[in-house]
N, C-alpha and C. Protein backbone atom coordinates (compact mmCIF):
# COMPACT_ATOMS: atom_id res chain seq x y z
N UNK A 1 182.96 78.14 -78.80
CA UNK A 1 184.06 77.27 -78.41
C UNK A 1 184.05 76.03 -79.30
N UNK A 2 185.26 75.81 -79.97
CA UNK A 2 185.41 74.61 -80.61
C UNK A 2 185.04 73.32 -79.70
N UNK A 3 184.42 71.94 -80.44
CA UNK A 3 184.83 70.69 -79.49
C UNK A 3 185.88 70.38 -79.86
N UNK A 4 185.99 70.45 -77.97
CA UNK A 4 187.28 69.90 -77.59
C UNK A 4 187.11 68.58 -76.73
N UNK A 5 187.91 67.18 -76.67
CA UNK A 5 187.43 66.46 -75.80
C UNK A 5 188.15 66.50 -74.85
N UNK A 6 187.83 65.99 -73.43
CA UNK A 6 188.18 65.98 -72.03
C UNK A 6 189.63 65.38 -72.25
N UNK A 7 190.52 66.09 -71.02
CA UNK A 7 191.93 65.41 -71.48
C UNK A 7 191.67 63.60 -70.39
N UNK A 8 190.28 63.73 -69.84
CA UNK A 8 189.76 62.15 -69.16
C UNK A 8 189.47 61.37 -70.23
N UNK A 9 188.97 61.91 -71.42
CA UNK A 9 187.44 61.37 -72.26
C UNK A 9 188.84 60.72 -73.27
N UNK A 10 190.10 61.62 -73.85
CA UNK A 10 191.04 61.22 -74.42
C UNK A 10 192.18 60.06 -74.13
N UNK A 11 192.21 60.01 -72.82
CA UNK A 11 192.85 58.94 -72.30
C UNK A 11 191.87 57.75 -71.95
N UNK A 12 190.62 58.00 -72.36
CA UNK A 12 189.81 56.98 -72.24
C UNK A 12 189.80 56.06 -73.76
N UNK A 13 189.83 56.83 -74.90
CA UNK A 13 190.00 56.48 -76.11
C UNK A 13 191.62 55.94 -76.42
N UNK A 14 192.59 56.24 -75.86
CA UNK A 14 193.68 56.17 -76.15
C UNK A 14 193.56 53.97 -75.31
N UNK A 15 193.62 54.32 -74.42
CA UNK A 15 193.59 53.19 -73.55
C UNK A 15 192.60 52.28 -74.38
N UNK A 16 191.46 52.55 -74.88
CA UNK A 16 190.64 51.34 -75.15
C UNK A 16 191.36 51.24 -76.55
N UNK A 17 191.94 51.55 -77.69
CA UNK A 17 192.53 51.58 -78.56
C UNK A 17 194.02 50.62 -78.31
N UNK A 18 194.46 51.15 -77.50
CA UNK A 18 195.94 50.05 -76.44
C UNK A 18 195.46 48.90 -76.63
N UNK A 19 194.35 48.73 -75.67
CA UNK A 19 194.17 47.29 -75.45
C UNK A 19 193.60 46.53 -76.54
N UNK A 20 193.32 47.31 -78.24
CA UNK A 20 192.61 46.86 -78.91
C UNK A 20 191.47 46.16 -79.10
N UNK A 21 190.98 47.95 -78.64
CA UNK A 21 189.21 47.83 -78.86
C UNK A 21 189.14 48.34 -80.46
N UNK A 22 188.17 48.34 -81.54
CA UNK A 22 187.90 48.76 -82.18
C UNK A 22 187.41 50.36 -82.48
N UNK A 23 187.74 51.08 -83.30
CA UNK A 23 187.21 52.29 -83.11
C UNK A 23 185.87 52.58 -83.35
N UNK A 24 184.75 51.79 -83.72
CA UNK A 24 183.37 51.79 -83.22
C UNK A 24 182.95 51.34 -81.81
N UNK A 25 184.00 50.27 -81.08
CA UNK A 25 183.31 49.96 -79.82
C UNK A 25 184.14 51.13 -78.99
N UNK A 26 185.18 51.57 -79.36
CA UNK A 26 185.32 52.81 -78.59
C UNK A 26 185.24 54.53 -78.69
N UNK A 27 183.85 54.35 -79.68
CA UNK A 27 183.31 55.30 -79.76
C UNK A 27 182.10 55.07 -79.16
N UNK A 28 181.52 53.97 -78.85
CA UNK A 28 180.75 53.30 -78.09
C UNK A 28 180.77 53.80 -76.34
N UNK A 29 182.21 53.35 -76.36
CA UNK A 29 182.25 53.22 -75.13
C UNK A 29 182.81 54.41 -74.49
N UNK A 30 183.64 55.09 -75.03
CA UNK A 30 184.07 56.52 -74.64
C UNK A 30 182.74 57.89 -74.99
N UNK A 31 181.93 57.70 -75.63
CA UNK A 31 180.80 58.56 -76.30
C UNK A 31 181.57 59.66 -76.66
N UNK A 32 182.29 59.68 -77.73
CA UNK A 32 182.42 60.21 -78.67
C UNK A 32 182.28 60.00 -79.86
N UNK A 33 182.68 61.04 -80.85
CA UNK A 33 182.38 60.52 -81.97
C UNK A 33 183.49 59.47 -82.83
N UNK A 34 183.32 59.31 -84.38
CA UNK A 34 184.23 58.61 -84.60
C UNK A 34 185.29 59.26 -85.46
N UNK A 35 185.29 60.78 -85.75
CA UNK A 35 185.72 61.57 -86.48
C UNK A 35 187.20 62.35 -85.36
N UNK A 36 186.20 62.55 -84.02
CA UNK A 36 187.15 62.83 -82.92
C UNK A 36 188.38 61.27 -83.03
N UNK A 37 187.79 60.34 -82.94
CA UNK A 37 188.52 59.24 -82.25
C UNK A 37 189.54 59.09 -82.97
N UNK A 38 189.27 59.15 -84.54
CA UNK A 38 190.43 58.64 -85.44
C UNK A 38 191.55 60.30 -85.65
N UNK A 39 190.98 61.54 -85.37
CA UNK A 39 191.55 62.43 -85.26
C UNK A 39 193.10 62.46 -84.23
N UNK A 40 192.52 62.08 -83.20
CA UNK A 40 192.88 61.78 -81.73
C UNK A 40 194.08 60.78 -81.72
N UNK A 41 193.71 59.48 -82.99
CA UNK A 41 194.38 58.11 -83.04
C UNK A 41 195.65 58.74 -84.26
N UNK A 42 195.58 60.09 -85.40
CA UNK A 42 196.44 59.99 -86.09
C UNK A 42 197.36 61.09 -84.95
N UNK A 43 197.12 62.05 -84.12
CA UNK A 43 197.50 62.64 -83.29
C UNK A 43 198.59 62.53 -82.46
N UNK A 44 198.34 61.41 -82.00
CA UNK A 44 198.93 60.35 -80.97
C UNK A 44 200.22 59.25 -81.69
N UNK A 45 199.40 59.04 -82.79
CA UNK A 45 200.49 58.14 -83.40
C UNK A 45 201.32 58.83 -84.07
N UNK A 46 201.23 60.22 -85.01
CA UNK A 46 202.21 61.70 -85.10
C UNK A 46 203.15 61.53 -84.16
N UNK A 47 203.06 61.48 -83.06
CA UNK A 47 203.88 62.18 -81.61
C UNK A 47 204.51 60.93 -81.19
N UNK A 48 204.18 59.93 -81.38
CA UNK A 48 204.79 58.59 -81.05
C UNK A 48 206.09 58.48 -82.02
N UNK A 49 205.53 58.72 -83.31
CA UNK A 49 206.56 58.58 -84.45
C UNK A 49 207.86 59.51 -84.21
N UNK A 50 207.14 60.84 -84.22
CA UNK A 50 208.32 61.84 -84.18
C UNK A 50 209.38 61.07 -82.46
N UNK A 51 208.68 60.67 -81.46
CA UNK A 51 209.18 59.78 -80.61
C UNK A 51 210.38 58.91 -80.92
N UNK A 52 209.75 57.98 -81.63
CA UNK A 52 210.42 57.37 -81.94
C UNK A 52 211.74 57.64 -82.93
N UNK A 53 211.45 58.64 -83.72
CA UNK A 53 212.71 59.16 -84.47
C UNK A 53 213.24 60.09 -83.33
N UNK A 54 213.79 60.22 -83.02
CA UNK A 54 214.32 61.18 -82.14
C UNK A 54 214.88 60.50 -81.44
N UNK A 55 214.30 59.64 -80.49
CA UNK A 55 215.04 58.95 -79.17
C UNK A 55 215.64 57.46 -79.95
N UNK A 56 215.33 56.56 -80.52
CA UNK A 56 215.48 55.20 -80.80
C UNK A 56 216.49 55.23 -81.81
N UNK A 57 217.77 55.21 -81.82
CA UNK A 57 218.76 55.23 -82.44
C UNK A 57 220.38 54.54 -82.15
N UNK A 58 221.18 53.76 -82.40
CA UNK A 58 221.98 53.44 -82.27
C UNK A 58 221.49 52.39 -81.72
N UNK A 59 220.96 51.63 -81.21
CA UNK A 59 220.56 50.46 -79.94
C UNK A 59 221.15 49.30 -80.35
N UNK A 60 222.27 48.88 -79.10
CA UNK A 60 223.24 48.27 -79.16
C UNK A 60 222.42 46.58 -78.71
N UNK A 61 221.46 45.78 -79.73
CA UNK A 61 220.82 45.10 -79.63
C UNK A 61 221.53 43.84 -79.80
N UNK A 62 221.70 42.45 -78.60
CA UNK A 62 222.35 41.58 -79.51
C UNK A 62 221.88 40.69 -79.98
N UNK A 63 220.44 40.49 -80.29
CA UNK A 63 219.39 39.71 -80.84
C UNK A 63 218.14 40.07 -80.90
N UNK A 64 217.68 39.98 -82.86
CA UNK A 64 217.26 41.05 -83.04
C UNK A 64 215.98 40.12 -83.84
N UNK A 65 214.47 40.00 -83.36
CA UNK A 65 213.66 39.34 -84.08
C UNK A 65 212.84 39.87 -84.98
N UNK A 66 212.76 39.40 -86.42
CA UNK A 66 212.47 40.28 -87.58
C UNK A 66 210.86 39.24 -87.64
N UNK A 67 209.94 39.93 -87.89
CA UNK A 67 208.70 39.42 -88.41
C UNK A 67 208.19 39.92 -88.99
N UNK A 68 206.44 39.55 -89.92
CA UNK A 68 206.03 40.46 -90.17
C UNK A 68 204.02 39.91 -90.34
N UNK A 69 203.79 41.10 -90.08
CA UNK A 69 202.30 41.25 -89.68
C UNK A 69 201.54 41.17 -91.07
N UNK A 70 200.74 40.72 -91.24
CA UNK A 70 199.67 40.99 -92.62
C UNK A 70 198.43 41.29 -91.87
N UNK A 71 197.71 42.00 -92.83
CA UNK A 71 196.11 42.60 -92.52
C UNK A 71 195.73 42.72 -93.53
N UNK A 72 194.59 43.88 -93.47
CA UNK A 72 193.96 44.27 -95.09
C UNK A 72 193.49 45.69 -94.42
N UNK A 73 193.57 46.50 -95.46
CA UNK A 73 192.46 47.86 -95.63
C UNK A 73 191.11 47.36 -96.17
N UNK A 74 190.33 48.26 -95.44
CA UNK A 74 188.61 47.49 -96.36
C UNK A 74 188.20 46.77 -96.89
N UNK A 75 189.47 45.72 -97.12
CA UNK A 75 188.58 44.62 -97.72
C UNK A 75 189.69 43.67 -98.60
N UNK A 76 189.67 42.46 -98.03
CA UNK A 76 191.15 41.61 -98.65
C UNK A 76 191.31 41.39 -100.75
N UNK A 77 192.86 41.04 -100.61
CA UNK A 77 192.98 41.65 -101.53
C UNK A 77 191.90 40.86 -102.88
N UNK A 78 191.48 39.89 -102.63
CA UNK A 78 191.05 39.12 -103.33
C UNK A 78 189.72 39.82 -103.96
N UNK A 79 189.19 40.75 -102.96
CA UNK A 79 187.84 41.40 -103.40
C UNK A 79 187.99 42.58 -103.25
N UNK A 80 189.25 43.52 -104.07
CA UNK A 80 189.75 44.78 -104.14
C UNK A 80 188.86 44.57 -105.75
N UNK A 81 187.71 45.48 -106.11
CA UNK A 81 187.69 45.75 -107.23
C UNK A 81 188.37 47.57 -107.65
N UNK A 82 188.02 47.99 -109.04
CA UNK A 82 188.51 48.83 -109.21
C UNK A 82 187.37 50.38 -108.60
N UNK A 83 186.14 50.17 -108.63
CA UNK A 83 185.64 51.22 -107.56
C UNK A 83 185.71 51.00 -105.98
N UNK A 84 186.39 50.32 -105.71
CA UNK A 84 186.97 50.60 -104.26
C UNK A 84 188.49 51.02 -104.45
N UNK A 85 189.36 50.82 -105.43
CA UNK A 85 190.59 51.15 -105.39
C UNK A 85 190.46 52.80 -105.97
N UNK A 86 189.27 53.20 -106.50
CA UNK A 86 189.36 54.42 -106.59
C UNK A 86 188.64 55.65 -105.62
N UNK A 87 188.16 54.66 -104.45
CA UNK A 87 187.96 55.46 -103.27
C UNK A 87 189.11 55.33 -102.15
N UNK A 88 190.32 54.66 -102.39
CA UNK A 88 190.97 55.16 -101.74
C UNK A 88 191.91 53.57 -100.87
N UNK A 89 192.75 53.85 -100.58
CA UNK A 89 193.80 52.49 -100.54
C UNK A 89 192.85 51.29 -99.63
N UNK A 90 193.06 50.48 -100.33
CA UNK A 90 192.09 49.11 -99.61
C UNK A 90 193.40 47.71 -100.20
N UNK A 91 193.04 46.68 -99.65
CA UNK A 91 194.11 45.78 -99.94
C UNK A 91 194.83 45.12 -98.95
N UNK A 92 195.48 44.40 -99.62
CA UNK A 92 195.95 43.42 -98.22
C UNK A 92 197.49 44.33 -97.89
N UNK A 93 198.17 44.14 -96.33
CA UNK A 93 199.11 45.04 -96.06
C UNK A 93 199.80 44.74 -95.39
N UNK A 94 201.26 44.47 -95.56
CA UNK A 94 202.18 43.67 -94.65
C UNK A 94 202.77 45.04 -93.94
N UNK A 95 203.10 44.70 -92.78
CA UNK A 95 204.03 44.95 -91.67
C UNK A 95 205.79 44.13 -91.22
N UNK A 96 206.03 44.71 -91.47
CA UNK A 96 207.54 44.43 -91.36
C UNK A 96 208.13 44.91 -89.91
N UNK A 97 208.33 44.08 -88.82
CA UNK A 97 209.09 44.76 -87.41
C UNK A 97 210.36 44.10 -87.21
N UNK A 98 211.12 44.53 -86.79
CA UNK A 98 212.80 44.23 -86.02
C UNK A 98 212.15 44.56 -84.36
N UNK A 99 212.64 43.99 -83.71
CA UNK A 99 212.30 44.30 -82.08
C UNK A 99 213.39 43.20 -81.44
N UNK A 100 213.80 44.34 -80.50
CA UNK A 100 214.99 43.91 -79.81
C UNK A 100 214.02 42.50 -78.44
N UNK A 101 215.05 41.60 -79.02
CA UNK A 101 214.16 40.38 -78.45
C UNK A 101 214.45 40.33 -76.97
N UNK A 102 215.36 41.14 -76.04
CA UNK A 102 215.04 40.90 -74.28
C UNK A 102 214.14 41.88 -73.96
N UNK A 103 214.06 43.13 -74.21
CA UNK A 103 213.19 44.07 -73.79
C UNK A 103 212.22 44.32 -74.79
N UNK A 104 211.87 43.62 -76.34
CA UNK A 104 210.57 44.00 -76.77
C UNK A 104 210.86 45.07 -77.47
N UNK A 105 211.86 45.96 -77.50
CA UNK A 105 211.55 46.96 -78.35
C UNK A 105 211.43 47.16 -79.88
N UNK A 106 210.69 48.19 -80.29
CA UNK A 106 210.31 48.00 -81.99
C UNK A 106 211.26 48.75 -82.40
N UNK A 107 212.37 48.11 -82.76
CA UNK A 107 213.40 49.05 -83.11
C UNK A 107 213.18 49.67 -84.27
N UNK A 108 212.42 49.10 -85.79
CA UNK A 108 211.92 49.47 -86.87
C UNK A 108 211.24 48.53 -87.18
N UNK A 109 210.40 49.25 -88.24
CA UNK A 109 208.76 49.16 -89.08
C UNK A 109 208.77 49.48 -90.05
N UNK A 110 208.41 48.69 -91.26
CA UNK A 110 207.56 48.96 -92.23
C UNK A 110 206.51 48.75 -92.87
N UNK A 111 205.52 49.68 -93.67
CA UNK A 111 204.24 48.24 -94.05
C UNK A 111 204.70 48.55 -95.54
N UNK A 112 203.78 47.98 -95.99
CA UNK A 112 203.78 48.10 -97.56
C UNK A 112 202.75 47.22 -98.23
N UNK A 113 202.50 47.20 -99.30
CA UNK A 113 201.42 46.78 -100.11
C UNK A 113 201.54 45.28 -100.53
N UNK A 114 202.95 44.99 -100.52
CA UNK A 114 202.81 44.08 -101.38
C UNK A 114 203.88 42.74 -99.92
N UNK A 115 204.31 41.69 -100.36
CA UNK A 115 204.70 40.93 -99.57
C UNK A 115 206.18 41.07 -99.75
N UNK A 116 207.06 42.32 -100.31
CA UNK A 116 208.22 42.40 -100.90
C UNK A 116 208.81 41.15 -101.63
N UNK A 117 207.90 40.28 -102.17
CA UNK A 117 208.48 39.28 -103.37
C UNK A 117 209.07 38.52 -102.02
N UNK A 118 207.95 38.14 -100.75
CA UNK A 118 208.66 37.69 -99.76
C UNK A 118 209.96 36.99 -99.59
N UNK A 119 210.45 38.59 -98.86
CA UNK A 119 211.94 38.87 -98.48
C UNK A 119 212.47 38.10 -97.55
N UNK A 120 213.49 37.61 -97.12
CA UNK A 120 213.81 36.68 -96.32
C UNK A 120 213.98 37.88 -95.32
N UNK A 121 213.89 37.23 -93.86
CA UNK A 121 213.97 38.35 -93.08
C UNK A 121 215.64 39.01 -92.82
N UNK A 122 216.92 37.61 -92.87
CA UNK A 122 217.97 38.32 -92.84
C UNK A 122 217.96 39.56 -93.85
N UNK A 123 217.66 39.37 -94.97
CA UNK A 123 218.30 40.28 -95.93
C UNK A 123 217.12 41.69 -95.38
N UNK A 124 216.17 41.16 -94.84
CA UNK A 124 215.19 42.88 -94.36
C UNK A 124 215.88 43.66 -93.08
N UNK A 125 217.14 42.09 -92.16
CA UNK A 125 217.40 43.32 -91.16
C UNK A 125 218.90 43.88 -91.84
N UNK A 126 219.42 43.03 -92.83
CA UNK A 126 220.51 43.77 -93.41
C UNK A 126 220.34 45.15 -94.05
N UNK A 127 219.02 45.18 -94.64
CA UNK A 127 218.86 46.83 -94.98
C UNK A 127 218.31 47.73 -93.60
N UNK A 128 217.82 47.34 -92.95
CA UNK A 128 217.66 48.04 -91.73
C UNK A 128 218.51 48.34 -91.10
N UNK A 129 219.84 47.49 -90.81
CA UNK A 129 220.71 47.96 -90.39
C UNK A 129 221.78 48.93 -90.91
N UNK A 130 221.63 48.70 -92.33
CA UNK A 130 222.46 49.51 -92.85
C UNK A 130 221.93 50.75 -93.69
N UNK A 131 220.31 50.84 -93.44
CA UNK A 131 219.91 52.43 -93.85
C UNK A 131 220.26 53.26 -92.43
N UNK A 132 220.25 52.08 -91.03
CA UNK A 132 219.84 52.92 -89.52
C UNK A 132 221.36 54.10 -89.15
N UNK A 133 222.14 53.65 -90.01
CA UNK A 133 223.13 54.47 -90.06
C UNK A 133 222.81 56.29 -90.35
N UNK A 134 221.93 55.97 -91.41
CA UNK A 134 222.19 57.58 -91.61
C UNK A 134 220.46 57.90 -91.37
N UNK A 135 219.34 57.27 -91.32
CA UNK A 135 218.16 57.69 -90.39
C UNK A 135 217.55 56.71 -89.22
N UNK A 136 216.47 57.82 -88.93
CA UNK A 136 215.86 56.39 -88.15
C UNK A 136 215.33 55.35 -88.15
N UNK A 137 214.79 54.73 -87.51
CA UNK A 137 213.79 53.25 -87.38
C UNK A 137 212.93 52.96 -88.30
N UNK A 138 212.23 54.43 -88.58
CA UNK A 138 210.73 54.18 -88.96
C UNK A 138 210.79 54.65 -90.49
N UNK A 139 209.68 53.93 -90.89
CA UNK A 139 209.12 53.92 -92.58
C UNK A 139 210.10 53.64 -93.11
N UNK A 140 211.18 52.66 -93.16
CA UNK A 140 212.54 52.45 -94.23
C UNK A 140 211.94 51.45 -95.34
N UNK A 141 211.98 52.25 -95.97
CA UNK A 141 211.89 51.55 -97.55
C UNK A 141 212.39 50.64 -98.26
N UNK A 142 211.64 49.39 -98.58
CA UNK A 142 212.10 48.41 -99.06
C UNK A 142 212.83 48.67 -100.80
């Protein structure tokens, strides 16, 4: 029999991930591994996406708050050398959201590598609004 984890042990990982636990303290804390967890985490976020393309469309929003998130992959960009860029994407990483400002929703997302030659946000929901015409929410390309 393949491992399989508990559909308890999975909603235990899903939830500590929600509330943003780390995926070592909730491999910690769920006792699993960390190969399951991030398996589990692209799984989930698959099924969310296809979610979200499918249902989140047209939304007749009348105020619409554009922000955007920065982070890093493995390691900020300042100390990206070139044998870490050849094991695999590391760097600093913006997030781009629209979310309908009474109910919160993420109407669209993007990340990307670079700070788009920071874009003013009107002109990011003007292309959002006017790619949302012919797809959905998610990954629209700057």
């Amino acid at each position: 029999m393949a491992n399989v984890i508990s559909a308890a042990k999975k909603i235990a990982v899903i939830s500590a991930l929600v509330e943003g636990c780390s995926v070592r303290s909730t491999v910690r804390m769920a006792g699993v591994s960390k190969g399951a967890v991030l398996r589990l985490l692209i799984s989930v976020g698959n099924a969310c996406a296809e979610y979200q393309d499918r249902v989140i469309r047209n939304v007749a929003a009348k105020r619409v708050q554009v922000d955007e998130i920065w982070s890093f992959v493995g390691c900020k960009e300042k100390n990206v050398t070139a044998a870490k860029m050849e094991s695999g994407i590391c760097g600093d990483v913006w997030t781009f959201t629209a979310i309908e400002a009474q109910t919160k929703l993420v109407i669209s997302f993007t990340c990307t590598t670079t700070f788009a030659g920071f874009i003013r946000p009107c002109e990011l929901l003007r292309r959002w609004k006017r790619e949302s015409a012919s797809m959905s929410g998610r990954f629209m390309r700057l």
